[in-house]
C-alpha atoms as a PDB file:
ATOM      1  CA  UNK A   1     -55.624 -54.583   1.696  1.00  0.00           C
ATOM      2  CA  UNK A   2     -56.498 -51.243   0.049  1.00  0.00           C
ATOM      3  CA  UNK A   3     -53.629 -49.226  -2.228  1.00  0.00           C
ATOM      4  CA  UNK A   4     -54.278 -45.649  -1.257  1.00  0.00           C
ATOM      5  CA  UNK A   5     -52.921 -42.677  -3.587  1.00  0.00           C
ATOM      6  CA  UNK A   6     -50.382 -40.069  -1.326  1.00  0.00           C
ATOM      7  CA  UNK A   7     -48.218 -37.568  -2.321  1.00  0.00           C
ATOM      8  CA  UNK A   8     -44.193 -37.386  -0.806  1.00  0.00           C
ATOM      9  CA  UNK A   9     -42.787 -33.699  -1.040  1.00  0.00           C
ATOM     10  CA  UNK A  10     -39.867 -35.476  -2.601  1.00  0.00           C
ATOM     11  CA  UNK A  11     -41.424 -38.269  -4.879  1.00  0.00           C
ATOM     12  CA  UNK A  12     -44.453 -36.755  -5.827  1.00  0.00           C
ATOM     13  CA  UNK A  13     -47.367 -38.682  -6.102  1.00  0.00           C
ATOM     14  CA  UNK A  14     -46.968 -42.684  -4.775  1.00  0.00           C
ATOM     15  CA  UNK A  15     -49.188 -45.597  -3.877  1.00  0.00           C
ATOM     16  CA  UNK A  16     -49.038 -47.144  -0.576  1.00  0.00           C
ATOM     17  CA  UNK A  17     -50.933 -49.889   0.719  1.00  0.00           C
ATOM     18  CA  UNK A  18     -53.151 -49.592   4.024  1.00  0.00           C
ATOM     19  CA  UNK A  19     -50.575 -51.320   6.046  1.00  0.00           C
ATOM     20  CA  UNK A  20     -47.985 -48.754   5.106  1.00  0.00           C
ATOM     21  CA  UNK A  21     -50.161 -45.747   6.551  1.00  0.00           C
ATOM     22  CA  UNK A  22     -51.286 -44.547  10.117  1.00  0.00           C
ATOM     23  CA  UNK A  23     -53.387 -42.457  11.220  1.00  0.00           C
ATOM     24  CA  UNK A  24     -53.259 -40.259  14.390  1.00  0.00           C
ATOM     25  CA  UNK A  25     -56.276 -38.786  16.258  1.00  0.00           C
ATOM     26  CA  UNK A  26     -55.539 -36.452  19.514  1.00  0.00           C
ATOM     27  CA  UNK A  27     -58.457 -36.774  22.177  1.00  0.00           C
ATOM     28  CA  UNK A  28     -58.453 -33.651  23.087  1.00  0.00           C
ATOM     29  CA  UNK A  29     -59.239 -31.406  20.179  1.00  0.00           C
ATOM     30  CA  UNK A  30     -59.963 -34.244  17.500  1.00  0.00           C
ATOM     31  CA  UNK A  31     -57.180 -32.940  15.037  1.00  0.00           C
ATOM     32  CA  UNK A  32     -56.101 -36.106  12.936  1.00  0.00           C
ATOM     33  CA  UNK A  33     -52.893 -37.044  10.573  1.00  0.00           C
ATOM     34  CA  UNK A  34     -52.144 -39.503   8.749  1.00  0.00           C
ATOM     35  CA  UNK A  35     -47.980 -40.983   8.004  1.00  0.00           C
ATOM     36  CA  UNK A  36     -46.559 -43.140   5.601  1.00  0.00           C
ATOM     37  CA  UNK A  37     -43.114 -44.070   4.359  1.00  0.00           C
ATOM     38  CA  UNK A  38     -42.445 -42.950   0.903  1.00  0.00           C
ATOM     39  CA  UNK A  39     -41.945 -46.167  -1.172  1.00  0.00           C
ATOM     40  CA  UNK A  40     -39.470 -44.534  -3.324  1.00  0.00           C
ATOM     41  CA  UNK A  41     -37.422 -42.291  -1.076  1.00  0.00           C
ATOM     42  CA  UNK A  42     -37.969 -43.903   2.356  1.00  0.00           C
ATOM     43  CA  UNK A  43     -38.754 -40.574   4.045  1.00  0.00           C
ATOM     44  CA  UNK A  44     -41.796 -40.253   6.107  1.00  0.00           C
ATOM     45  CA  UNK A  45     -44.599 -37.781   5.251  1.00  0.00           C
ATOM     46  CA  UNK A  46     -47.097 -36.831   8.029  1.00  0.00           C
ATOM     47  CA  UNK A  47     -50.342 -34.539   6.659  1.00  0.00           C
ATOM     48  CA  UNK A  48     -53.387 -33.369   8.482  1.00  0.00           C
ATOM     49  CA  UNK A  49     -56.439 -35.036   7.922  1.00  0.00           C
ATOM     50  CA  UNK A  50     -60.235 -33.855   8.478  1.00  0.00           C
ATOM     51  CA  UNK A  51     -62.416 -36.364  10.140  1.00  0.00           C
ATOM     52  CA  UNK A  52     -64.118 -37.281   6.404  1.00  0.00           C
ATOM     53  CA  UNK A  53     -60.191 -38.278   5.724  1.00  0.00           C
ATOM     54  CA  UNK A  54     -59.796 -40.031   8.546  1.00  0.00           C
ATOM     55  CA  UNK A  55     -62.855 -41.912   8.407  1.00  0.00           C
ATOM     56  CA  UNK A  56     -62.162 -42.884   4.527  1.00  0.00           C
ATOM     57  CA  UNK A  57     -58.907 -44.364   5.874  1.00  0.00           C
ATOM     58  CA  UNK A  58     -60.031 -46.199   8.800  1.00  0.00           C
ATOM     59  CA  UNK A  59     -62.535 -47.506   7.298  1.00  0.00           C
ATOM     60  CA  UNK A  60     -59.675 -48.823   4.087  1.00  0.00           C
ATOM     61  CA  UNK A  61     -58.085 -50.526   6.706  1.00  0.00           C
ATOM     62  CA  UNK A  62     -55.721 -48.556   7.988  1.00  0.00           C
ATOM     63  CA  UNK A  63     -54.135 -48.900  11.473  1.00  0.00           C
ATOM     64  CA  UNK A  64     -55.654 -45.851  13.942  1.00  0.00           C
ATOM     65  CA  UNK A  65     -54.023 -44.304  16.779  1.00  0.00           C
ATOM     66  CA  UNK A  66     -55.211 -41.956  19.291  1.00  0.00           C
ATOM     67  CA  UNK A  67     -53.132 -39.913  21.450  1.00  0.00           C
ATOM     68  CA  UNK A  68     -53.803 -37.328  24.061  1.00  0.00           C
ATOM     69  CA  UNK A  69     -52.085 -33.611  24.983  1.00  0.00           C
ATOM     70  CA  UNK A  70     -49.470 -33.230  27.828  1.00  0.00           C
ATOM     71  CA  UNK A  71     -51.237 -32.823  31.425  1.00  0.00           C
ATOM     72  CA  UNK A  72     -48.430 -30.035  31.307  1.00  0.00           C
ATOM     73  CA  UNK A  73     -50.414 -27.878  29.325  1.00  0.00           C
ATOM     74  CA  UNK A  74     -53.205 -27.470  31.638  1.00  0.00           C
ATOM     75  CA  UNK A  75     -51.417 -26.496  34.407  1.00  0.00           C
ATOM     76  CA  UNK A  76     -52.238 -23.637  36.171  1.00  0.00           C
ATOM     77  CA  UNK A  77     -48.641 -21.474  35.378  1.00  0.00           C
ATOM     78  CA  UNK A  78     -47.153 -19.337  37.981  1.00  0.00           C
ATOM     79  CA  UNK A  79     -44.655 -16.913  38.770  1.00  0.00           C
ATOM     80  CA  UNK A  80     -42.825 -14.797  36.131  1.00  0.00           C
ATOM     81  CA  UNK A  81     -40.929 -16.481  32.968  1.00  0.00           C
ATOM     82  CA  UNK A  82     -37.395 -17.796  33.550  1.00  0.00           C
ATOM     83  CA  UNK A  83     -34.883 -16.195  31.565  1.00  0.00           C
ATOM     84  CA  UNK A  84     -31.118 -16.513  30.322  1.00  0.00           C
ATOM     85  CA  UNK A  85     -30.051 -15.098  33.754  1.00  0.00           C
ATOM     86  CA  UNK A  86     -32.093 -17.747  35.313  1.00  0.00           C
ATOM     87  CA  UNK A  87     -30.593 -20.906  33.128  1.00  0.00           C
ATOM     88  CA  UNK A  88     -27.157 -19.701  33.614  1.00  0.00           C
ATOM     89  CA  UNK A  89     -27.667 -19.640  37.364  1.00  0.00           C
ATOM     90  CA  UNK A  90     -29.669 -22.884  37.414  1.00  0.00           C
ATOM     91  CA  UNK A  91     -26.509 -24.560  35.014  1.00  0.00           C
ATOM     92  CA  UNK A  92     -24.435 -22.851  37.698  1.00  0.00           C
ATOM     93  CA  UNK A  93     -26.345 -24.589  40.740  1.00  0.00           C
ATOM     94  CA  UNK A  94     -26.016 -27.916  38.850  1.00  0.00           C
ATOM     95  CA  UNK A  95     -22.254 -27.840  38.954  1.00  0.00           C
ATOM     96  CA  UNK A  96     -22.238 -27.710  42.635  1.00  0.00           C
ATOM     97  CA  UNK A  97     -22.091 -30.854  45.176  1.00  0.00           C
ATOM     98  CA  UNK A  98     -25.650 -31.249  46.834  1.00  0.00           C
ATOM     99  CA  UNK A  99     -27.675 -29.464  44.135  1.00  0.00           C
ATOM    100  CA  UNK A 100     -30.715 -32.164  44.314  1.00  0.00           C
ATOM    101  CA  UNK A 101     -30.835 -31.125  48.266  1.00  0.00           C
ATOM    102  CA  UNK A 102     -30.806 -27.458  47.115  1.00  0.00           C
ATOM    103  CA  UNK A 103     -33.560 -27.488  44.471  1.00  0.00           C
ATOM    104  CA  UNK A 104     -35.600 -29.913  46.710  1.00  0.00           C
ATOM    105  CA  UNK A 105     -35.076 -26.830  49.678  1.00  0.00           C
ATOM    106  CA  UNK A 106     -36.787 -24.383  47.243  1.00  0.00           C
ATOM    107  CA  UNK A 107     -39.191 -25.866  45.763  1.00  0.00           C
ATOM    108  CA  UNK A 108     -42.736 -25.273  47.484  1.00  0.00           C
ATOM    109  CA  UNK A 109     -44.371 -27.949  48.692  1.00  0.00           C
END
């Protein structure tokens, strides 16, 4: 098990070992992190990492996991913005008897 050298915003500088970090890769635009608990202070720190980090820590042994972005962002998006008006009369709707029949009615199918 490798000790690796990280720095906590509180703490400073700390050694953890490869079991105490993970790294995160999305599959979509290849953007890493890496997170570890501070052994001092307990709080967890999450940093970027370039691929030449994430490499160097994958190959120490440390635990990688990939993740990938929300389908919801590539949606096609319609229609204008809702706004406060529309929230208060959507929190209005949901006050009413029925209002899972009513939104069902307007959505498009």
């Amino acid at each position: 098990m490798a000790t690796i050298r990280a720095s906590c915003a509180t703490c400073g500088d700390v050694e953890v070992t490869s079991r105490e970090v993970t790294v995160r890769v999305c599959r979509d635009d290849n953007s890493g992190t890496y997170a570890f608990g501070c052994p001092t202070c307990g709080l967890t720190t999450v940093k970027d990492a370039e691929p030449r980090i994430v490499e160097l820590l994958v190959t120490s042994g440390v635990r990688l996991v990939t993740w990938s972005l929300p389908d919801e962002l590539f949606e096609v998006r319609q229609g204008e913005p809702i706004d406060h008006d529309d929230l208060l009369d959507f929190h209005a709707l949901l006050q009413t008897d029925g209002w899972m029949e009513t939104v069902h009615r307007m959505t498009p199918r």
